[in-house]
C-alpha atoms as a PDB file:
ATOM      1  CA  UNK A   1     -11.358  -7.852 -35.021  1.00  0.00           C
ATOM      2  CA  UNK A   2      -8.360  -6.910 -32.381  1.00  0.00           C
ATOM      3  CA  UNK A   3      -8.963  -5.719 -29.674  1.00  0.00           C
ATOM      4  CA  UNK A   4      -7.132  -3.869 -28.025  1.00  0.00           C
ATOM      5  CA  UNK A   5      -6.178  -1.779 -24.657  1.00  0.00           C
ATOM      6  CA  UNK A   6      -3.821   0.952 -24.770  1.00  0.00           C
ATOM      7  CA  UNK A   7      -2.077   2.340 -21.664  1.00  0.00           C
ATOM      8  CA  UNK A   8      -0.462   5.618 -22.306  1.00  0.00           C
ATOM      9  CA  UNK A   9      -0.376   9.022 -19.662  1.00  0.00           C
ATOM     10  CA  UNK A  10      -0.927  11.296 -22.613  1.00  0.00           C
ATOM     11  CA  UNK A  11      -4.581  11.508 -23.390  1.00  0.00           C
ATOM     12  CA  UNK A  12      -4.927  13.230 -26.833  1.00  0.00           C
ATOM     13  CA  UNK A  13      -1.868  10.820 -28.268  1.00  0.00           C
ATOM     14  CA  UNK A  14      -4.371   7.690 -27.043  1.00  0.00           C
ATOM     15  CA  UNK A  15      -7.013   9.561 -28.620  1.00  0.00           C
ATOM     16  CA  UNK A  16      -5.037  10.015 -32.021  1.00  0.00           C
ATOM     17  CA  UNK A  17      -4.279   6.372 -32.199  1.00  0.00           C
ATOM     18  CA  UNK A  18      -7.922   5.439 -32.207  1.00  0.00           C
ATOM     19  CA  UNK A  19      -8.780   7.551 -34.502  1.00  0.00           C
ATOM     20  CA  UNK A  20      -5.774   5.959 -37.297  1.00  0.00           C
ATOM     21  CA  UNK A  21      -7.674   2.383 -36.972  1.00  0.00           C
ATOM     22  CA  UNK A  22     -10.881   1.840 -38.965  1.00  0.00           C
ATOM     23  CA  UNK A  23     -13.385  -1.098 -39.034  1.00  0.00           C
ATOM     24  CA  UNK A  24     -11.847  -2.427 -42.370  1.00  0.00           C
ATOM     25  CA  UNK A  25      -8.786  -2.058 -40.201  1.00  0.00           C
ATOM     26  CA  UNK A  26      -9.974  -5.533 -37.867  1.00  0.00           C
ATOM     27  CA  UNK A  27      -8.369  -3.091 -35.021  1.00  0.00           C
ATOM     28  CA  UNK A  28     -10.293  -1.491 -32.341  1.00  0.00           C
ATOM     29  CA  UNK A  29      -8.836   0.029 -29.697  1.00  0.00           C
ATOM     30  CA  UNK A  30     -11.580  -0.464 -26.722  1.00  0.00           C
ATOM     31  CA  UNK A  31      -9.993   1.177 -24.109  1.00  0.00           C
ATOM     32  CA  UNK A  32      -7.893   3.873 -23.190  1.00  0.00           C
ATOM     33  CA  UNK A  33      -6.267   4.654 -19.788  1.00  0.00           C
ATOM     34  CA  UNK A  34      -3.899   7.067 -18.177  1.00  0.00           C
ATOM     35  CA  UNK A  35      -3.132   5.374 -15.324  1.00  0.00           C
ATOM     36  CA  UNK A  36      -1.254   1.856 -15.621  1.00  0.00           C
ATOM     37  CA  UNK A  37      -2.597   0.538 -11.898  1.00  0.00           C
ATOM     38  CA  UNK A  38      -5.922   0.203 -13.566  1.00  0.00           C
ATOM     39  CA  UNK A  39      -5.153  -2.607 -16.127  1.00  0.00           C
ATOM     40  CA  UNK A  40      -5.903  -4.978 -13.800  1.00  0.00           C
ATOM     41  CA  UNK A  41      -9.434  -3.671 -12.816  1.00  0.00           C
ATOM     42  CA  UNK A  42      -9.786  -2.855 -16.721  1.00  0.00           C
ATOM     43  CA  UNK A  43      -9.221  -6.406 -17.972  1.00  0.00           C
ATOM     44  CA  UNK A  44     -11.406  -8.088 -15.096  1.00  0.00           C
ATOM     45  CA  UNK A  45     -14.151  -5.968 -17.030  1.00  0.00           C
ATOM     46  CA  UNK A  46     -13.788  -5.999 -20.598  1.00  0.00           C
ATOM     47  CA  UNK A  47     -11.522  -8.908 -22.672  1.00  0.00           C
ATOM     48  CA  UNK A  48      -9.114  -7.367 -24.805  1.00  0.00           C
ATOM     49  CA  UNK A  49      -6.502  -9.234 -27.075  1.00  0.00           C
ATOM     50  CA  UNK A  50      -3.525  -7.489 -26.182  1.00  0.00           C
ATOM     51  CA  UNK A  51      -2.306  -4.177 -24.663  1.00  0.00           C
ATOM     52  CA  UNK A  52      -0.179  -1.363 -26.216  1.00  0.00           C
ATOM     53  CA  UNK A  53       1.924   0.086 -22.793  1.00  0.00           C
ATOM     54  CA  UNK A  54       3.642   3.234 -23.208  1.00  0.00           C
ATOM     55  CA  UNK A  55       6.704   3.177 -21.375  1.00  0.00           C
ATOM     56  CA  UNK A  56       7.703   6.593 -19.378  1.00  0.00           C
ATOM     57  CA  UNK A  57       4.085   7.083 -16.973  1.00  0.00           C
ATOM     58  CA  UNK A  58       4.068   9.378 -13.521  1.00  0.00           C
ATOM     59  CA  UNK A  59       2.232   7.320 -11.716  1.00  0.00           C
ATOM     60  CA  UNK A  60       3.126   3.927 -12.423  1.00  0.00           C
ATOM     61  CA  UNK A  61       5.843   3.108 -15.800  1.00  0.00           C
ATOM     62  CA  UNK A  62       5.291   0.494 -18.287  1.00  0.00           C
ATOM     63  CA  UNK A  63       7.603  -2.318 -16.433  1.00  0.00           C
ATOM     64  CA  UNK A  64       6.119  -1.448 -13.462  1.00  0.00           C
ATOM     65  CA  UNK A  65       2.216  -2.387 -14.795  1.00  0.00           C
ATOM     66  CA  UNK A  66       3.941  -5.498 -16.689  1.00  0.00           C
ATOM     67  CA  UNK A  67       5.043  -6.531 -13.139  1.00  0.00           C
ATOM     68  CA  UNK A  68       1.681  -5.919 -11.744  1.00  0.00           C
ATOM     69  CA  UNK A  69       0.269  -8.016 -14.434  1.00  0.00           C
ATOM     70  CA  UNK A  70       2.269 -11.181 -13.578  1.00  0.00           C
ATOM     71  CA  UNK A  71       2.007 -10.635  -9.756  1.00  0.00           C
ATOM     72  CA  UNK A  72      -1.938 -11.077 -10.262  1.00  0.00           C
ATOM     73  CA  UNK A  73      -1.654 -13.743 -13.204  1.00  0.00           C
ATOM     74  CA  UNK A  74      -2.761 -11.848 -15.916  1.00  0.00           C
ATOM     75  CA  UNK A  75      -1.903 -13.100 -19.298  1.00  0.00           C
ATOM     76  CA  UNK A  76      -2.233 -10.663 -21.917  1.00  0.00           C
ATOM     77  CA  UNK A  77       0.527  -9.726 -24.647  1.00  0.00           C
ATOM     78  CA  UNK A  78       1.493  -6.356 -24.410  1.00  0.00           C
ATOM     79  CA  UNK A  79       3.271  -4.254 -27.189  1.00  0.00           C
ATOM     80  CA  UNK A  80       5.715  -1.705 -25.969  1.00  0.00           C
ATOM     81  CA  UNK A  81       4.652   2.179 -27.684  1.00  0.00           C
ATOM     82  CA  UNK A  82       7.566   4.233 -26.699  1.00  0.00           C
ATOM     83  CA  UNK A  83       9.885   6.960 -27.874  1.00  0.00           C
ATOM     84  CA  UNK A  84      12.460   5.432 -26.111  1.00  0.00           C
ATOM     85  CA  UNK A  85      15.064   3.505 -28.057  1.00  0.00           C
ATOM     86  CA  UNK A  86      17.963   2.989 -25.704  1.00  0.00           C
ATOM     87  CA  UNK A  87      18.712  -0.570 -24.605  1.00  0.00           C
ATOM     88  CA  UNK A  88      17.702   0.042 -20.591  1.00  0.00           C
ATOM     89  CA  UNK A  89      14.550   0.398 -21.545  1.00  0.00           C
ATOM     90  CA  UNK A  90      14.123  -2.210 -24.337  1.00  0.00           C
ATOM     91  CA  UNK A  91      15.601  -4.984 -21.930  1.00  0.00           C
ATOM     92  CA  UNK A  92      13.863  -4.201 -19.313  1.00  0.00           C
ATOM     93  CA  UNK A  93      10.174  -4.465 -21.213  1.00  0.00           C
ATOM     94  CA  UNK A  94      11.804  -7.761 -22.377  1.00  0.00           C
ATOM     95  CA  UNK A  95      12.833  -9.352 -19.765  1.00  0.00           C
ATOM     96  CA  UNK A  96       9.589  -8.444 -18.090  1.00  0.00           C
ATOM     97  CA  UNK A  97       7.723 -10.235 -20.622  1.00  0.00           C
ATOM     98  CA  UNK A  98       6.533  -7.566 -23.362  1.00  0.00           C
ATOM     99  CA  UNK A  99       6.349  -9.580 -26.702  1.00  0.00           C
ATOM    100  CA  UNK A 100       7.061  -6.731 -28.332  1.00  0.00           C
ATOM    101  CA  UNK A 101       8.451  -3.095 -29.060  1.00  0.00           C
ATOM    102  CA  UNK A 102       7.792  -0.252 -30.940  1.00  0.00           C
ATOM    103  CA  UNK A 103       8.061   3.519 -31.105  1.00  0.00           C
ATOM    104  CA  UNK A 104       6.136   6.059 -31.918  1.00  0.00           C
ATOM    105  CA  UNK A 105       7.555   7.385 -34.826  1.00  0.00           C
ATOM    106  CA  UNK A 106       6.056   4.287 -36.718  1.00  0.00           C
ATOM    107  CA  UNK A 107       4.151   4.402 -39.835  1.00  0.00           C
ATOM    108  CA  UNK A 108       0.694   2.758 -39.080  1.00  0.00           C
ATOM    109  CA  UNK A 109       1.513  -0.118 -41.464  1.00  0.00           C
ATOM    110  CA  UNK A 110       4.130  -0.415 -38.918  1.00  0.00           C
ATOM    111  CA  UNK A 111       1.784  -0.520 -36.108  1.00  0.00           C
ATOM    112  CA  UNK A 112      -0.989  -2.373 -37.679  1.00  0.00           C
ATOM    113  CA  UNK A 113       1.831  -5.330 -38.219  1.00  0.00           C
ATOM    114  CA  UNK A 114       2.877  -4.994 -34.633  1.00  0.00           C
ATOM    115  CA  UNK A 115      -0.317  -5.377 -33.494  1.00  0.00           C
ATOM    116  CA  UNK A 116      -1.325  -8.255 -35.522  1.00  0.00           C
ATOM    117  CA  UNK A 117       1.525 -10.257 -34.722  1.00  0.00           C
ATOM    118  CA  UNK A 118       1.540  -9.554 -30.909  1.00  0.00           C
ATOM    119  CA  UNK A 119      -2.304 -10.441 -30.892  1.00  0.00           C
ATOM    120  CA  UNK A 120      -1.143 -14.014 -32.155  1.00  0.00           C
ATOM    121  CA  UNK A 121       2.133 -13.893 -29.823  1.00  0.00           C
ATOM    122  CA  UNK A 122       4.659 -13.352 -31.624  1.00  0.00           C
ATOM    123  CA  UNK A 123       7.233 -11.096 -31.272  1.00  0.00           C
ATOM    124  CA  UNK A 124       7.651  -7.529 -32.975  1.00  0.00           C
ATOM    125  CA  UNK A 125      10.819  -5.104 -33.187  1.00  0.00           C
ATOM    126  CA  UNK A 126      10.659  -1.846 -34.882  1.00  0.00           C
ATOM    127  CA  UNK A 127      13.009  -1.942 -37.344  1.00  0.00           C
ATOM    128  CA  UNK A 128      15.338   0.789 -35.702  1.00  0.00           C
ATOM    129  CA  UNK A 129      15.850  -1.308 -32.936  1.00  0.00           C
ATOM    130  CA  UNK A 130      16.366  -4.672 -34.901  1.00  0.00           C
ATOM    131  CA  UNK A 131      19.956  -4.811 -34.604  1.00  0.00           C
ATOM    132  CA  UNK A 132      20.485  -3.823 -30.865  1.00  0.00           C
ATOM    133  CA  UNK A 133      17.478  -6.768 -30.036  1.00  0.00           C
ATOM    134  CA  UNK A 134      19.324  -9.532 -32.303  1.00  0.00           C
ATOM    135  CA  UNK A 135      22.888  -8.566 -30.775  1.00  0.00           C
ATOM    136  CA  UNK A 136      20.847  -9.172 -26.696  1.00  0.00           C
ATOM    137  CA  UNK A 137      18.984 -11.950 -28.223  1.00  0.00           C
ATOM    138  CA  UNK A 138      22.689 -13.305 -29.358  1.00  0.00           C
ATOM    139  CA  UNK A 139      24.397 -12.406 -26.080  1.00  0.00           C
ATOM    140  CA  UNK A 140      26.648 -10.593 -28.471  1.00  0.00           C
ATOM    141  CA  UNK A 141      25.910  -7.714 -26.261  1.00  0.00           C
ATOM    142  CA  UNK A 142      24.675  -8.054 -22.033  1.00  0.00           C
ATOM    143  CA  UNK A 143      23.622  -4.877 -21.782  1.00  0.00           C
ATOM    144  CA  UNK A 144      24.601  -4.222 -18.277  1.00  0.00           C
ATOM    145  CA  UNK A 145      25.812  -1.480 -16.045  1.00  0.00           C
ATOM    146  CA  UNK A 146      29.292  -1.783 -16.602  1.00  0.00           C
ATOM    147  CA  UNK A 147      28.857  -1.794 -20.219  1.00  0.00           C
ATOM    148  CA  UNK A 148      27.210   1.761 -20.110  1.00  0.00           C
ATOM    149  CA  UNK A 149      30.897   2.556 -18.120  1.00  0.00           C
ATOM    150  CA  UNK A 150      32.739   0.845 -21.505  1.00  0.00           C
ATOM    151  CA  UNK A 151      31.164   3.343 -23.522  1.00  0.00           C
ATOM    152  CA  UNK A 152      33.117   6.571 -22.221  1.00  0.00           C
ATOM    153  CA  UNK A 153      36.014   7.922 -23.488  1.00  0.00           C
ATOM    154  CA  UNK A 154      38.873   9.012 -21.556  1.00  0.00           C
ATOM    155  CA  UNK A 155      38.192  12.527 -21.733  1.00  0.00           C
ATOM    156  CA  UNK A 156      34.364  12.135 -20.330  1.00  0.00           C
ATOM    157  CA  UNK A 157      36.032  10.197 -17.713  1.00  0.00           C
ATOM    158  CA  UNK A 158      38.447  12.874 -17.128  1.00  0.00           C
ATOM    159  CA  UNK A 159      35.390  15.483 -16.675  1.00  0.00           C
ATOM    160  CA  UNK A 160      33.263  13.043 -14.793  1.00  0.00           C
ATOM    161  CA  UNK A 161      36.179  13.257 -12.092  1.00  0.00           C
ATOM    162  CA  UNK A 162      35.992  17.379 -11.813  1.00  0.00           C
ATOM    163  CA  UNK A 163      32.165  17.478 -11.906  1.00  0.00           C
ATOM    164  CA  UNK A 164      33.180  14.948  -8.434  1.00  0.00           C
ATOM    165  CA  UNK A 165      35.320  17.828  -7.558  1.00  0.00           C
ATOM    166  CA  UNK A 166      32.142  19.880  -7.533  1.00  0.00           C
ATOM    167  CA  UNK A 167      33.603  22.306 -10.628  1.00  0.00           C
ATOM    168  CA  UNK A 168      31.605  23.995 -12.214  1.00  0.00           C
ATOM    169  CA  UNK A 169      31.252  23.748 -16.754  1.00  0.00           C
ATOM    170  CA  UNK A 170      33.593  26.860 -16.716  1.00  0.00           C
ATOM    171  CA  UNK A 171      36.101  25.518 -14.060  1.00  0.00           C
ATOM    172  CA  UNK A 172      36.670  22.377 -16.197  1.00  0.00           C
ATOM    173  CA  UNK A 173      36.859  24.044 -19.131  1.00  0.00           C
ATOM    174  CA  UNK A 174      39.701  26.203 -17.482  1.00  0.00           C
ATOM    175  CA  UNK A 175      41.282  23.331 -16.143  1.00  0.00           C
ATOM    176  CA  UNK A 176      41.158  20.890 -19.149  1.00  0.00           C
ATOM    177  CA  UNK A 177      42.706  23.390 -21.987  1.00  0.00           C
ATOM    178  CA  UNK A 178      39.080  23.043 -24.130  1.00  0.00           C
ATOM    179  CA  UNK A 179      36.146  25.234 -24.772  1.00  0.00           C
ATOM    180  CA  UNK A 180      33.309  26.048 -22.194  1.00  0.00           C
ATOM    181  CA  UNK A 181      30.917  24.763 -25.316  1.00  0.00           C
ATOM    182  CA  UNK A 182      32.861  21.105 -25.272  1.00  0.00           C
ATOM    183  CA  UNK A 183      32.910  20.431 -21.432  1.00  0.00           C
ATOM    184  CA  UNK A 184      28.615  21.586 -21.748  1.00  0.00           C
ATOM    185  CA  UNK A 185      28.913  18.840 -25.160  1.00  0.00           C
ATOM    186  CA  UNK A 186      30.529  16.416 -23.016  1.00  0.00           C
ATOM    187  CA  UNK A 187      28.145  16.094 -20.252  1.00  0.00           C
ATOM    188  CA  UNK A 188      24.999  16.297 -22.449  1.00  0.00           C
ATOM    189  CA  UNK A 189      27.032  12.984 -24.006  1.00  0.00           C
ATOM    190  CA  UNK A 190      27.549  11.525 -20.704  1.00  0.00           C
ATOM    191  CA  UNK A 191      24.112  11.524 -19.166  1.00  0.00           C
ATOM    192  CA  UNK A 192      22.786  10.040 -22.229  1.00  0.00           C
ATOM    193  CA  UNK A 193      25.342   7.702 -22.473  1.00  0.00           C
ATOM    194  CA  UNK A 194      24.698   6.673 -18.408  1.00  0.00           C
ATOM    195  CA  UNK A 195      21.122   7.322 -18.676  1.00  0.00           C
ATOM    196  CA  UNK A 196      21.378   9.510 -15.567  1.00  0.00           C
ATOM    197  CA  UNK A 197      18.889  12.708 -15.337  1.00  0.00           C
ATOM    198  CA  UNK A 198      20.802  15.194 -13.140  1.00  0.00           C
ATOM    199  CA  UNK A 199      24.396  15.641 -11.798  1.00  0.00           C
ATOM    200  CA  UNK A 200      23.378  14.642  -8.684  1.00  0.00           C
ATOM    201  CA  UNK A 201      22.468  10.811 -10.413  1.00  0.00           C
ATOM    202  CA  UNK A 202      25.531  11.101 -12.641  1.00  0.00           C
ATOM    203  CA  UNK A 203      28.152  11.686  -9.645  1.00  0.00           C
ATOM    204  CA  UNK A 204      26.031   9.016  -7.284  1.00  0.00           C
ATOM    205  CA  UNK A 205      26.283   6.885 -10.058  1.00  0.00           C
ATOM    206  CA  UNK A 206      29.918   7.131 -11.103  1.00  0.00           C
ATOM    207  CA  UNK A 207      31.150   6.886  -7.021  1.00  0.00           C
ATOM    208  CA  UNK A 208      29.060   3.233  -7.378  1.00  0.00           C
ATOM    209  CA  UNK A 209      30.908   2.402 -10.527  1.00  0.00           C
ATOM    210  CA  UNK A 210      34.293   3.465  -9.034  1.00  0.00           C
ATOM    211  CA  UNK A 211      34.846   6.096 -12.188  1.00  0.00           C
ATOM    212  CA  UNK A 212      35.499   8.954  -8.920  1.00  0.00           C
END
């Protein structure tokens, strides 16, 4: 039998993977928290055979409790349950020591696999992910900041400079010949492409990277 701790700020979704494993399974999930600064305290207690770490937490993220693993020794391997499915994220887990990653959307064969093979330590990708990890894993692709700056086009460039001007949507619509509707298209396509929340992070951002 597996067993296993999961980490994860929504309660009910913790509670809803429990309930997909059975006995016949040979997965139990023993443990459930909310709040990633208790792993430590959690596996001084009980011995689990590896951890599935939900990424985006208030209190503490998923890096952030894979950090505070290694700073106090623990050795665990910890399976990344995320939505998230941009490269930021998948590197960081990675390079913070997560043996593997998968999102939520999985089918439970999915998981059950994942599981299993991150119990013996070895490494899982969902499949939807499988070609961005084997490009990293290459160094086809170094994922870093400047490559998130390759990945805009001239014209989100161009509105990235008059959002710096402090215009407004309609403004740069006005001033760029195009559609209110495109400029609003545009910046949803920028901040996703930048991983930036706000306008404030997207401007703050851009002066760092020299695009204003």
């Amino acid at each position: 039998m597996i067993r296993a701790l999961l980490v994860d700020d929504h309660q009910l979704f913790g509670e809803g993977v429990r309930s997909m494993f059975k006995p016949n399974d040979g997965i139990e999930i023993v443990k459930i928290t909310t709040n990633g600064n208790n792993v430590p305290s959690i596996l001084s207690e009980i011995e689990v055979d590896m951890i599935l770490m939900d990424i985006s937490m208030p209190l503490i993220d998923g890096v952030g409790v894979l950090e505070l693993m290694k700073s106090k020794g623990l050795d665990v391997p910890v399976l990344m349950l995320t939505m998230h499915q941009d490269m930021k994220y998948i590197r960081k887990s990675l390079e913070t020591g997560a043996q593997g990653y998968i999102l939520k959307d999985a089918s439970k064969a999915e998981l059950t696999e994942a599981i299993e093979k991150v119990s013996r330590r070895e490494n899982y990708f969902h499949p939807k992910i499988n070609n961005q990890i084997f490009d990293y894993l290459r160094g086809t692709k170094n994922p870093s900041q400047g490559d998130l700056v390759d990945q805009l086009s001239d014209r989100e460039k161009e509105i990235i400079g008059c959002i710096g001007k402090g215009m407004n949507s309609k403004a740069i619509a006005e001033a760029l010949f195009i559609s209110e509707h495109t400029v609003k298209t545009h910046r949803r396509n920028i901040m996703h492409k930048l991983a930036v929340k706000n306008t404030a992070e997207l401007v703050t951002y851009s002066m760092e990277k020299g695009i204003i």
